[in-house]
Every structure is written in structure tokens, then in C-alpha cells.
Protein backbone atom coordinates (compact mmCIF):
# COMPACT_ATOMS: atom_id res chain seq x y z
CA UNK A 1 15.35 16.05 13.72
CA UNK A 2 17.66 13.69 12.31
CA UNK A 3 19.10 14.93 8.86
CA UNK A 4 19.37 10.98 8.38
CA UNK A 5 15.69 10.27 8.87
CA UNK A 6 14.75 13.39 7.29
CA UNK A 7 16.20 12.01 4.37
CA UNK A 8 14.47 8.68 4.32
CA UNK A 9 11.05 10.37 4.53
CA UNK A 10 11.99 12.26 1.61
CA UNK A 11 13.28 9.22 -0.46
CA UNK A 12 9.54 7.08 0.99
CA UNK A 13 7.93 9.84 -0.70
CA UNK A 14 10.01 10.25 -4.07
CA UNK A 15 10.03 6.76 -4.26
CA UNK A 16 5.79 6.49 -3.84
CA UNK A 17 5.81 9.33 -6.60
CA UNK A 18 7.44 7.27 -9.14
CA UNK A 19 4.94 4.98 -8.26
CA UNK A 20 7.36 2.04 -7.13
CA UNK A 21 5.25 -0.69 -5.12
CA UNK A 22 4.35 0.63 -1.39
CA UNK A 23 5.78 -2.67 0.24
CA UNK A 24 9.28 -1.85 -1.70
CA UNK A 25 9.41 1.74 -1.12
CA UNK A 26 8.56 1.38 2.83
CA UNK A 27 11.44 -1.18 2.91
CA UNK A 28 14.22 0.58 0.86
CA UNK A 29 13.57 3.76 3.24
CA UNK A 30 13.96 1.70 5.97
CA UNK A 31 17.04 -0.08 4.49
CA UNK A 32 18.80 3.51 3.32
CA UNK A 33 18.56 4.52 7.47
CA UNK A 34 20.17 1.43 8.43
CA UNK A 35 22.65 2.03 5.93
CA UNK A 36 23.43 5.49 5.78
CA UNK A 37 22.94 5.89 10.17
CA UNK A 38 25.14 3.11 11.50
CA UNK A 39 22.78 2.70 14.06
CA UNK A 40 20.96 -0.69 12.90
CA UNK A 41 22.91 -3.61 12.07
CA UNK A 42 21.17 -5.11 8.51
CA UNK A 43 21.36 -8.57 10.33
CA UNK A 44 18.17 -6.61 12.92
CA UNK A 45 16.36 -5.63 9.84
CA UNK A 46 16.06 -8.99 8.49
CA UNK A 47 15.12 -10.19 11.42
CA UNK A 48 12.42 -7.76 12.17
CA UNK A 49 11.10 -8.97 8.81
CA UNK A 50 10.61 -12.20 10.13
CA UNK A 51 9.69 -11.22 13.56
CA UNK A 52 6.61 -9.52 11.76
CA UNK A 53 4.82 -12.63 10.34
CA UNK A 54 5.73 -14.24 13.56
CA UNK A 55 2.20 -13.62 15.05
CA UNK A 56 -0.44 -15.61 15.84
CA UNK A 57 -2.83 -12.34 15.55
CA UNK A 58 -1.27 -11.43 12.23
CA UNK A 59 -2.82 -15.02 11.22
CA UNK A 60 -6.05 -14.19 11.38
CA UNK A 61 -5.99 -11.96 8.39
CA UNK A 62 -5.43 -14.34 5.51
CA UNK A 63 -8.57 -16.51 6.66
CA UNK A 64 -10.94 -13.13 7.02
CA UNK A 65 -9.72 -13.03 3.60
CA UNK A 66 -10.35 -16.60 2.65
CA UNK A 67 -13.58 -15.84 3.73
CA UNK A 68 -14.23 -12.57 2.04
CA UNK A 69 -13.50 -14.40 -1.69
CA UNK A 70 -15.52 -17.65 -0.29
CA UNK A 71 -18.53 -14.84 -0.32
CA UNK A 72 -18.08 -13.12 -2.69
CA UNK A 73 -17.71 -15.71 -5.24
CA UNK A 74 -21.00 -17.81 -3.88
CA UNK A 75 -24.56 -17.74 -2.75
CA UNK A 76 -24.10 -16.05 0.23
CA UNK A 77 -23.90 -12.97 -1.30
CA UNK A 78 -26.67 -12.81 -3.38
CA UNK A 79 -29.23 -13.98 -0.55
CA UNK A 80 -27.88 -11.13 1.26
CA UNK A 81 -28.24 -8.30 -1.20
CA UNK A 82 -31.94 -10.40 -1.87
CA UNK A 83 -33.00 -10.18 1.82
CA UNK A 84 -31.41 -6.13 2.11
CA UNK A 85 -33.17 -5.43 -0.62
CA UNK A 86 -36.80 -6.71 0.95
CA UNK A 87 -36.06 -4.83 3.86
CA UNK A 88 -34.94 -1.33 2.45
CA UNK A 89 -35.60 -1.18 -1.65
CA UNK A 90 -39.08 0.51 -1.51
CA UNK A 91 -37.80 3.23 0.52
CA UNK A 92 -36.70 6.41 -0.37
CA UNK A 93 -33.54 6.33 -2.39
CA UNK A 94 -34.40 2.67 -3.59
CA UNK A 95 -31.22 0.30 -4.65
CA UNK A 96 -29.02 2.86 -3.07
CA UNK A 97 -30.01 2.14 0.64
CA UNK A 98 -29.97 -1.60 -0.70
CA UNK A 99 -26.44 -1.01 -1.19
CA UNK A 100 -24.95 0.44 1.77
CA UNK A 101 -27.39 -2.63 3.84
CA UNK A 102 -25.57 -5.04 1.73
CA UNK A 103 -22.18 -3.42 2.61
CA UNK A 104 -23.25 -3.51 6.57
CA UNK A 105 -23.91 -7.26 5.85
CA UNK A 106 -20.54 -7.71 3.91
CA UNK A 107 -18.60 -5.73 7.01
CA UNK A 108 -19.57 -8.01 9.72
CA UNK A 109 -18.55 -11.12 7.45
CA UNK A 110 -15.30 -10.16 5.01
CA UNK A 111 -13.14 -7.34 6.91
CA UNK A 112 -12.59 -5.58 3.84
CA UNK A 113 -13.45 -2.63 2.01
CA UNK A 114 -11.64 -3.54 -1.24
CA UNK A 115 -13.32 -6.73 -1.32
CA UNK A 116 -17.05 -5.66 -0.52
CA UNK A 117 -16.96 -2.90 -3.34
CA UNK A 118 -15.87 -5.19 -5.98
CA UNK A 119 -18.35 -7.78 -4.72
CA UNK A 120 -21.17 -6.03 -4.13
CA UNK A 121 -20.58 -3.53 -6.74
CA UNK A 122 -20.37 -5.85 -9.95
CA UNK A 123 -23.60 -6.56 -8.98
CA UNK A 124 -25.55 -3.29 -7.59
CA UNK A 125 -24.15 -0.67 -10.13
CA UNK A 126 -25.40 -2.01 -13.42
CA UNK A 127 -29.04 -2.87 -11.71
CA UNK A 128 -28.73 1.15 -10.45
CA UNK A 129 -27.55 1.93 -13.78
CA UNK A 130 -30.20 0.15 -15.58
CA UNK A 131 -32.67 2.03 -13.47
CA UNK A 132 -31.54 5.63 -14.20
CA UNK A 133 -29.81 6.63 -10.81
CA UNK A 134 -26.46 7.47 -13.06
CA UNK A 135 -23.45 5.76 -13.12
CA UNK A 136 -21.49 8.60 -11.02
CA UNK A 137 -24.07 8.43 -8.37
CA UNK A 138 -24.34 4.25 -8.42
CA UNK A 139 -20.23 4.44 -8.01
CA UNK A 140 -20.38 6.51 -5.15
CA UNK A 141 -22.55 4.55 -3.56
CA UNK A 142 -21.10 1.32 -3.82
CA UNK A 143 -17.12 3.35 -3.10
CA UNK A 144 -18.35 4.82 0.21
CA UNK A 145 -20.15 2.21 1.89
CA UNK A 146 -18.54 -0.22 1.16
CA UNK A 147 -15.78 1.57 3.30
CA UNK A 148 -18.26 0.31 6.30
CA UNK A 149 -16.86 -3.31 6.16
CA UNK A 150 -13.80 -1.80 8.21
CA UNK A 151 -15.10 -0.31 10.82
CA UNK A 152 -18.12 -3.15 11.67
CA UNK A 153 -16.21 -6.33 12.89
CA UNK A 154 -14.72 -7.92 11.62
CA UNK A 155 -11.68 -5.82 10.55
CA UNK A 156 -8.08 -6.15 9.10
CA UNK A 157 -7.15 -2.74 9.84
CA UNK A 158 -8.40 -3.45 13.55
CA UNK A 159 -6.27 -6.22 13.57
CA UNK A 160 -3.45 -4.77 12.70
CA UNK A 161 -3.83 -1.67 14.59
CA UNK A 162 -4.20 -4.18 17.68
CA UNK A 163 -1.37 -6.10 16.80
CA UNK A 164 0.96 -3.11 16.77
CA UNK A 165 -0.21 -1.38 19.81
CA UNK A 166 -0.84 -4.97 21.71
CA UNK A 167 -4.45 -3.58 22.65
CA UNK A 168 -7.12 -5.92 23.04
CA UNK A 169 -8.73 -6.91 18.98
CA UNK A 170 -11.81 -8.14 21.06
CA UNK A 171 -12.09 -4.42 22.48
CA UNK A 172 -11.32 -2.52 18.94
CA UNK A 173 -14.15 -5.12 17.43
CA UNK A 174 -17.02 -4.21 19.91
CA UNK A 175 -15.59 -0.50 19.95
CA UNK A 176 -16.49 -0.32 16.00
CA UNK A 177 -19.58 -1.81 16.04
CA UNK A 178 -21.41 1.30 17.01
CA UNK A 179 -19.46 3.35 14.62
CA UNK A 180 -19.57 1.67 11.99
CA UNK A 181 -24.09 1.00 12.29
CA UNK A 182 -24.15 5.16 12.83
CA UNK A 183 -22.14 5.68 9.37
CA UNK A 184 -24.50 2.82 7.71
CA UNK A 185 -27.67 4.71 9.05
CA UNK A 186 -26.50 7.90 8.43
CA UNK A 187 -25.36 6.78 4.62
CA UNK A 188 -28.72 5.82 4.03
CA UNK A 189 -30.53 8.73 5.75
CA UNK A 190 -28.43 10.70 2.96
CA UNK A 191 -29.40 8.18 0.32
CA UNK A 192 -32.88 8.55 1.13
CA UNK A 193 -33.11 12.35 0.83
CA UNK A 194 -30.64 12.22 -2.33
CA UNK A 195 -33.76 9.69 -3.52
CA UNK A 196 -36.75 11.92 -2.44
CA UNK A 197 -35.01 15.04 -4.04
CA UNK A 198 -33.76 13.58 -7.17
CA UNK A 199 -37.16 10.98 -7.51
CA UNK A 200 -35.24 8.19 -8.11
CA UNK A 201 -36.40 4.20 -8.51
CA UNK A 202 -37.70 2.74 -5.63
CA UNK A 203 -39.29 -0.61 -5.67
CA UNK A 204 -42.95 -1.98 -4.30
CA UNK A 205 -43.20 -2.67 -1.00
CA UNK A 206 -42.97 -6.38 -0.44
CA UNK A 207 -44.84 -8.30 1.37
CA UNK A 208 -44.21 -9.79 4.91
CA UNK A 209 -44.33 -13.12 3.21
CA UNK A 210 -41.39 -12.40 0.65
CA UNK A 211 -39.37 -10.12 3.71
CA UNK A 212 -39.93 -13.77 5.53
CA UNK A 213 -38.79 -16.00 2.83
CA UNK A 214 -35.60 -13.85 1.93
CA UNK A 215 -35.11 -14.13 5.31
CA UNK A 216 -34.68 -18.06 6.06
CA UNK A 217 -32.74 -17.97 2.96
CA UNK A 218 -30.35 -15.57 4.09
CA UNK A 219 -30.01 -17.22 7.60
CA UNK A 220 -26.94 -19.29 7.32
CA UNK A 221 -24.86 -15.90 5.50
CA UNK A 222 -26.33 -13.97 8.56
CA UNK A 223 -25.45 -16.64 10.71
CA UNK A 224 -21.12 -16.22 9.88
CA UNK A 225 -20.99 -12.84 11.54
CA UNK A 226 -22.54 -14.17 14.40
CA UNK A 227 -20.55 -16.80 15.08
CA UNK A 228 -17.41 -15.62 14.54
CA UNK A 229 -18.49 -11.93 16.65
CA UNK A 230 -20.37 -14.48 19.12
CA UNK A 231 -17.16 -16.95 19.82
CA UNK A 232 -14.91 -14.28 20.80
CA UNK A 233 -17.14 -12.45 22.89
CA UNK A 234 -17.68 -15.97 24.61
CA UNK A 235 -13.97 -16.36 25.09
CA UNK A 236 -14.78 -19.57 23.07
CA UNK A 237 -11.72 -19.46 20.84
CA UNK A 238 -9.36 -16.17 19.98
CA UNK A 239 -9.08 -13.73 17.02
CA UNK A 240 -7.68 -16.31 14.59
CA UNK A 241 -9.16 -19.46 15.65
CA UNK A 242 -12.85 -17.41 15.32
CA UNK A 243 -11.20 -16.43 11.44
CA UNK A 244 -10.55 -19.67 10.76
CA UNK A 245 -14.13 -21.24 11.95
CA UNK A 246 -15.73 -18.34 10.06
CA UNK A 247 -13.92 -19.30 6.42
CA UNK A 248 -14.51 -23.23 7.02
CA UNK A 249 -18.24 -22.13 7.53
CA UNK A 250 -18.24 -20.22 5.00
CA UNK A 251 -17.01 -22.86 2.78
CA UNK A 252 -19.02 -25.39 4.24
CA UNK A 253 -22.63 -23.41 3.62
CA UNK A 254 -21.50 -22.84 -0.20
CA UNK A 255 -20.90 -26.13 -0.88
CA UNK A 256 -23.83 -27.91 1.44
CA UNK A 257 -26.31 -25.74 1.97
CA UNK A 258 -26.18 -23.02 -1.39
CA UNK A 259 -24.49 -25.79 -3.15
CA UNK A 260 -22.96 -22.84 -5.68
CA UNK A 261 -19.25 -24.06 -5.56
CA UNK A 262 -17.20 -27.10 -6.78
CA UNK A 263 -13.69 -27.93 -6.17
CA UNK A 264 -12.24 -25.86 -8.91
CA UNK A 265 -13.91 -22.89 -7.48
CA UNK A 266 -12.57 -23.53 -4.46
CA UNK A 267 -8.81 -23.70 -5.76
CA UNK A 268 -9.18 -20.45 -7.46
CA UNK A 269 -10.55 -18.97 -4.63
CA UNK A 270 -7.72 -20.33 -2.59
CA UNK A 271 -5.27 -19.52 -4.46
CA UNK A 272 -6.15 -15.88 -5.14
CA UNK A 273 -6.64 -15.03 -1.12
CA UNK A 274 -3.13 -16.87 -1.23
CA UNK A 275 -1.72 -13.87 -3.32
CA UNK A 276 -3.27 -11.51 -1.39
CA UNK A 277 -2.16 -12.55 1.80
CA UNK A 278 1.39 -12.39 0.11
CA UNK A 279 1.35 -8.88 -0.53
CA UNK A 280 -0.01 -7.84 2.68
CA UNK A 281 2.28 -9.81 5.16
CA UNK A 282 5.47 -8.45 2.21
CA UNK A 283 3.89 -4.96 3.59
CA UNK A 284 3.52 -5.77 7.15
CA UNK A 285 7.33 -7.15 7.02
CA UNK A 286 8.71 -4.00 5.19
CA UNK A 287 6.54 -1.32 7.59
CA UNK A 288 7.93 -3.24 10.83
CA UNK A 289 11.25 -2.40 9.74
CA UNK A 290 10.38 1.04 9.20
CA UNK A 291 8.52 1.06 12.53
CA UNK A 292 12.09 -0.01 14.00
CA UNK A 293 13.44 2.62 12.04
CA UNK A 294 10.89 5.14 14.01
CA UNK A 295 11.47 3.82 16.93
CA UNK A 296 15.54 3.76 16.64
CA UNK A 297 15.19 7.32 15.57
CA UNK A 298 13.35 8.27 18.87
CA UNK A 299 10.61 10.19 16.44
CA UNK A 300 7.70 9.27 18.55
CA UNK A 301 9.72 11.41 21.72
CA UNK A 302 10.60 14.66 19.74
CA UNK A 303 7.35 14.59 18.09
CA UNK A 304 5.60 14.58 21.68
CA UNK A 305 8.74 16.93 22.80
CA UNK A 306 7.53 19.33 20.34
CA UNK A 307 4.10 19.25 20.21
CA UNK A 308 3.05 18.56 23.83
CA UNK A 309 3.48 22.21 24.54
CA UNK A 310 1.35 23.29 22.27
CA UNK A 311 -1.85 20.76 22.53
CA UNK A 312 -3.63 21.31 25.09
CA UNK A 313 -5.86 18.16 25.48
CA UNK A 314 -6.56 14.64 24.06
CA UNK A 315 -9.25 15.68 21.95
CA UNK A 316 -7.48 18.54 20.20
CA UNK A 317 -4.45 15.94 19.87
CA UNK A 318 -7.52 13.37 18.04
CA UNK A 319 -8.28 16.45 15.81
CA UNK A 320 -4.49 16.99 15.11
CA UNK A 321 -3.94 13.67 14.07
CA UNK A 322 -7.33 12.99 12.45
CA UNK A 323 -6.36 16.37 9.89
CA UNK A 324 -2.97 14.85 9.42
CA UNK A 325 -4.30 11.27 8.42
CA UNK A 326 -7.28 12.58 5.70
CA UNK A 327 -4.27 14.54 4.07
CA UNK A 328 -2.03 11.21 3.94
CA UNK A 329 -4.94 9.05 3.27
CA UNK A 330 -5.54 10.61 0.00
CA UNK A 331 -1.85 9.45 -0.75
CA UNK A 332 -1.33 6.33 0.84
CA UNK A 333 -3.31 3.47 0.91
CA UNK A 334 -4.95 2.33 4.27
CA UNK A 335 -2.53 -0.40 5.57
CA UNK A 336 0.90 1.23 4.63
CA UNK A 337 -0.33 4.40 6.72
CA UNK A 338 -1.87 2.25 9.54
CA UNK A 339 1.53 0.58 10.16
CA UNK A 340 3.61 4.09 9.43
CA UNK A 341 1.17 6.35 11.14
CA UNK A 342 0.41 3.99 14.36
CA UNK A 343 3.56 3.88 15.72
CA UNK A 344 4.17 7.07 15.52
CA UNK A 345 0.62 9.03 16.72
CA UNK A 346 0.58 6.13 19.37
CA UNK A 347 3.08 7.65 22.31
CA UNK A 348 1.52 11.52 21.65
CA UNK A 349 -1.69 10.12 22.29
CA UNK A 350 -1.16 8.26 25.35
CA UNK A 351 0.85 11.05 26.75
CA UNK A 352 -2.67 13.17 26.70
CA UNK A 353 -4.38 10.27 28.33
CA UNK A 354 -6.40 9.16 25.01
CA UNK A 355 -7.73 5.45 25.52
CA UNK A 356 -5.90 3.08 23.15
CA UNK A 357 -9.29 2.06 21.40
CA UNK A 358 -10.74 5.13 21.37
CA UNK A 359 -7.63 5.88 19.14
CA UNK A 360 -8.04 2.54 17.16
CA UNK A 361 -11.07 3.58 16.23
CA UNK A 362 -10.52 6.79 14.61
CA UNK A 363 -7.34 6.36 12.90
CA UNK A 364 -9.25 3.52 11.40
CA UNK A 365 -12.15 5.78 10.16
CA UNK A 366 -10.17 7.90 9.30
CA UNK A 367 -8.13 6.29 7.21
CA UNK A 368 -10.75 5.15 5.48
CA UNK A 369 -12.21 7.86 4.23
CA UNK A 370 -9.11 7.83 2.08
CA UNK A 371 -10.26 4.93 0.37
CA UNK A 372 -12.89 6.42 -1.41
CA UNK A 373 -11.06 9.79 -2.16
CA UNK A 374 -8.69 10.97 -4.93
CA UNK A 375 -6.41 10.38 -6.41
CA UNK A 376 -6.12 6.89 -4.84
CA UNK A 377 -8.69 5.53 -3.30
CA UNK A 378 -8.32 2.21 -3.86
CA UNK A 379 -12.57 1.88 -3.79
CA UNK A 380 -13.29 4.71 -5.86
CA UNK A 381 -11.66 3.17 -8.79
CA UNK A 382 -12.88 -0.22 -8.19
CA UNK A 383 -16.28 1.34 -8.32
CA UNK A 384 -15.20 3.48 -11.08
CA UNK A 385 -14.05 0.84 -13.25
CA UNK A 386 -17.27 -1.24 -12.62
CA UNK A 387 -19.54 1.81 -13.37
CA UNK A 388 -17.12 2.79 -16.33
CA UNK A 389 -17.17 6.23 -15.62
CA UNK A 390 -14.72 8.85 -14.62
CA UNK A 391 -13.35 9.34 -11.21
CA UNK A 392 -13.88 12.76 -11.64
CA UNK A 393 -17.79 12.17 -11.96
CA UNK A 394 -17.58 10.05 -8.82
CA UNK A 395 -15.80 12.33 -6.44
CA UNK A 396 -18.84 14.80 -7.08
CA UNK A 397 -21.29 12.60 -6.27
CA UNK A 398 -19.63 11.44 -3.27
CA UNK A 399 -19.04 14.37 -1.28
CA UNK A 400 -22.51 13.84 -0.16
CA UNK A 401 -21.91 10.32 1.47
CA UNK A 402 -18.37 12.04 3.11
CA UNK A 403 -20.17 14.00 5.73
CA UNK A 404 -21.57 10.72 7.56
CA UNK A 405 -18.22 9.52 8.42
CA UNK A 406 -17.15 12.84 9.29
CA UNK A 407 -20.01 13.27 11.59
CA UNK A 408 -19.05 9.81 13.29
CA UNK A 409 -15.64 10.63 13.00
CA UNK A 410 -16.36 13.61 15.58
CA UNK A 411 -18.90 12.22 17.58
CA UNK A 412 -16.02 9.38 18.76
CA UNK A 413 -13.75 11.97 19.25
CA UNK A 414 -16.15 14.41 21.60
CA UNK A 415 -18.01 11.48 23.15
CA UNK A 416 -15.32 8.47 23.82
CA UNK A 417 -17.74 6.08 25.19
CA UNK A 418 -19.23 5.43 22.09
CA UNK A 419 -16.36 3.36 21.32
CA UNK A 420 -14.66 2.80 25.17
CA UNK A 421 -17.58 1.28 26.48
CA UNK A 422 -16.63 -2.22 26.19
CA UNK A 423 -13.24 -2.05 28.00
């Protein structure tokens, strides 16, 4: 391999270690090739930079998070967790099953994990905690299901996945939807017998009356999935035009119908999914230089040179690369190694005849088992901090909701039509 690229690996990773911002350290590796190589005029980098926001896909991903904040800031949240918790609360396992509901509910509306564990969690952890299910337990919880929201579509990391590989984001949404319901159900099969065993709360059994009434108030939240899932699947209107009807709604039923936000709300709410769009496109632009790097570098052809010989099938090539990403996951947040990862994992996978979404799917999953992992899963401290407990009493306590995504994880990989069926 390259001594050249060998050596911008190894300054990606020193510079990660002393903890320099992701975006920046992506983009000085790729830089120090250019540089050091000859190969890449710095007049190509810049403009791959700007190719990268250049995307009418990419655009769909501040309004999912428009919407996400719109949420979790108003009414539509609560009458949510309300209506999840008529349905599943007096069942084994009690507010914990309510939690990973809520989370499905979230998933199909916000596209992100980091935003449905700090939403759903400021709210569900101190009502577990105040119940005596433990604040390491309550954390866990709320870390690995909310993990959920990225796997049910909507979802960024689908997005972006699609808008590397050009693979249909209509596909990698429908391919996730079954994936991502089996981890929910499985979560809360888990929850349940974590419940039974350890005799935690669990509330009456409602009525059908009150399950009716949560219900009708719950309808126009439940409605945003809906329409946004239901206009693409009708070919109504694309990716981003069904991101940016789904965040007016959104807005629209908070002010309207919920009537929980004014126009100062609003601007904060703006303004902070304006920041965070900032930072991710910054990353996007800095990891499609790299990926020009990669692909400059011909890495993709002597990784499949080298390893071709020695896999013997697509699905030992899914386990290969599945084993790789859980390591790096625990290191690397979810979007820098989705844009690294992808272009790299892409050509050995289609050389062994692995469907595009099938892989989509996985590295997704994945990767986001990583998010609720040490040392830096992004929501196992946000669930953490809430709870205000260490992350070592956490990570104990989540172990147990690991093995559902694991399971799913391997049930795409044996059986591909679970996620190839809609192609």
C-alpha cells in the first residue's frame, strides 16, 4: 500500500486521539495526501468541498432535522410518549417498553438517534428513576433504543449512505423498516423479561376509553411519518421535498393544532438545527475529500485485490465488514465512519454480488450499535448525563439490549430479503 496513504491514516488517527474535531482531522488527512503525493492538485480538493453540498439529496437532511427539534421541543412529543404509554406501560417491564415505543414513534418522524435520546430521555429517565428501575438501567434504555430512529425511516445515515453510493433512498427507507420494527420488538421482549425478573413498576391497565382518547390526540404526530413515508412511496414528491413537507407540518400542528409554540420558539429552534446542519455538511465536505483521497489512492482495488482470495462469499464478506465496523464504531462517531467506511467496503461488496441495500442496511446497524457503546457513544452519554450516572454503570446494563440488534444484524445478513424486498 501506499507509504503516502499509510501515513495519512496514521495522522486521521493521531489526530482523533488528541481529540481535534472529526470534521478537521478527516480534512487535514486528506489535505497532507494531496500535499505530500503530488497526485491531487489543492485547487480539486476545494472543489470537491463544494461539490459535496452540491446535492439536492444532501438537502434533505437539515429539514429531517428541522423537524426532529420542531418535536422535540412541542406537543407532539408528549402525546406520543402519552398514547405509547396506554398501549404498552402495564406490561411487563412497565416505562421501559414505553420507552423504546416512544423511540419507534420518534424514528419514523426525526431521523436521528442523538436527537430522540435527548428528547425522549429528559423526559422518561427521571419518571423510571422516580419509580425505582435505577438510573443505570433507565439510561440504557433510553441509549439503545433510541438508536432505532436510524434504522426506521426516516434516516440521515440512509441518506447519506444513498447519496454516496447513488442507490435508491426510497429503497434503503422501505429496506429498514422491517429492521428497524424487529430490533423495537425484540428490545422490548428483553425489557419485558428484564421487568418480570427484576419485578419492576408497571402501571394499571387502561381502559379502551383512555387507549382511545390518547389516541385521537396523538393522531396528527402519528400522522408526520405517514405522510412524509406515504409521499415518496407515491412518487408524490422526492426525498427532500417529502423533508421539507414533513418540518412545515410539523410546525404547522405545534402552532395550530397543539398550540405549544410561539415565534420565539420557533427562532431558537431554527436557529439551533441551523448549527447543526453546519457541522454536518463541514463533515460531509471534509470526508468527500478524503473519499477522493480513497479513491485517487486506488484503496478500494487492492483492498478487493487482497482480500477477494480469501472470502469466499458475500455473506462472509457482510461478516468481515460488519466485525470491522463494531471495532471502529466504538471510535468514531456514526457519520464520519459512514462517509470513510462506505466508499471503501462499497467495491468489495459488489465484487461478491452483495445488493447495494442489503449493504445500506447493515453498515447502518451496524454502525449504530456504536452509538450506544464506549467510550464514545454519542447516546450513551446523552443518556448518561440525563440519568447522572456513570457510563460505566450504563454499559452493564446495556449489554442486555445489544443482543437484539445483533440478532437483526444477522438475520439481514443470512436472509437478504428482509431488507431487498422492495427493489
Amino acid at each position: 500500500m501506499d507509504f503516502i496513504l499509510i501515513a495519512g491514516v496514521s495522522f486521521l488517527v493521531f489526530a482523533l486521539l488528541l481529540r481535534i474535531p472529526v470534521a478537521f482531522a478527516v480534512g487535514m488527512c486528506a489535505l497532507l495526501y494531496a500535499f505530500a503525493s503530488g497526485y491531487i492538485p489543492i485547487k480539486a480538493m476545494i472543489h470537491r468541498m463544494a461539490l459535496a453540498t452540491e446535492s439536492w439529496p444532501i438537502m434533505a437532511v437539515p429539514f429531517f432535522i428541522l423537524m426532529g427539534n420542531t418535536l422535540n421541543q412541542g406537543r407532539s412529543g408528549k402525546a406520543l410518549m402519552d398514547f405509547a404509554y396506554s398501549l404498552v406501560g402495564s406490561i411487563w417491564g412497565g416505562l421501559a417498553p414505553v420507552s423504546i415505543v416512544v423511540s419507534m414513534f420518534f424514528g419514523g418522524c426525526s431521523g436521528s438517534a442523538v436527537a430522540d435520546a435527548s428528547s425522549v430521555g429528559t423526559v422518561i429517565i427521571p419518571e423510571m428513576e422516580r419509580r425505582g428501575y435505577g438510573k443505570g438501567y433507565a439510561a440504557a434504555v433510553n441509549s439503545a433504543s433510541s438508536t432505532i430512529g436510524i434504522i426506521i425511516p426516516p434516516s440521515i445515515p440512509m441518506i447519506l449512505y444513498g447519496w454516496i453510493t447513488e442507490v435508491s433512498i426510497r429503497d434503503l427507507f422501505l429496506a429498514g423498516l422491517i429492521p428497524g420494527v424487529l430490533v423495537g420488538l425484540l428490545q422490548i421482549l428483553v425489557a419485558a423479561w428484564l421487568g418480570y425478573k427484576r419485578k419492576y413498576y408497571t402501571a394499571a391497565r387502561p381502559s379502551l376509553t383512555v387507549i382511545r382518547q390518547q389516541f385521537i390526540k396523538s393522531i396528527p404526530a402519528l400522522i408526520t411519518p405517514v405522510l412524509v413515508m406515504g409521499g415518496i412511496l407515491g412518487g408524490i414528491y422526492t426525498t427532500t421535498e417529502a423533508a421539507i413537507f414533513g418540518a412545515l407540518y410539523v410546525i404547522f400542528i405545534e402552532f395550530f393544532l397543539y398550540r405549544e409554540l410561539n415565534l420565539f420558539q420557533l427562532y431558537r429552534i431554527i436557529v439551533d438545527s441551523a448549527k447543526t446542519t453546519g457541522v454536518v455538511l463541514f463533515l460531509i465536505s471534509t470526508s468527500f475529500m478524503l473519499s477522493y483521497v480513497i479513491l485517487i489512492s486506488r484503496l478500494p482495488n487492492l483492498l478487493v485485490n487482497e482480500l477477494q482470495p480469501v472470502l469466499p462469499n458475500g455473506i462472509v464478506t457482510l461478516l468481515a465488514i460488519s466485525g470491522i465496523l463494531i471495532v471502529t464504531g466504538c471510535f468514531l462517531d456514526l457519520v464520519p465512519s459512514l462517509l470513510i467506511f462506505t466508499p471503501i467496503f462499497y467495491p468489495l461488496a459488489m465484487t461478491f454480488g452483495v445488493d447495494p441495500v442489503q449493504l445500506g442496511v447493515v453498515i447502518v446497524m451496524v454502525l449504530a450499535i456504536g452509538l450506544f457503546t464506549p467510550p464514545v457513544g454519542q447516546t450513551l452519554y446523552i443518556s448518561a448525563l440525563i440519568a447522572k450516572t456513570p457510563i460505566e454503570r450504563v454499559s452493564r446494563e446495556i449489554l442486555w439490549f445489544l443482543v437484539p440488534i445483533l440478532v437483526v444484524v444477522l438475520a439481514v445478513i443470512f436472509i437478504p430479503q428482509i431488507t431487498t424486498w422492495p427493489v
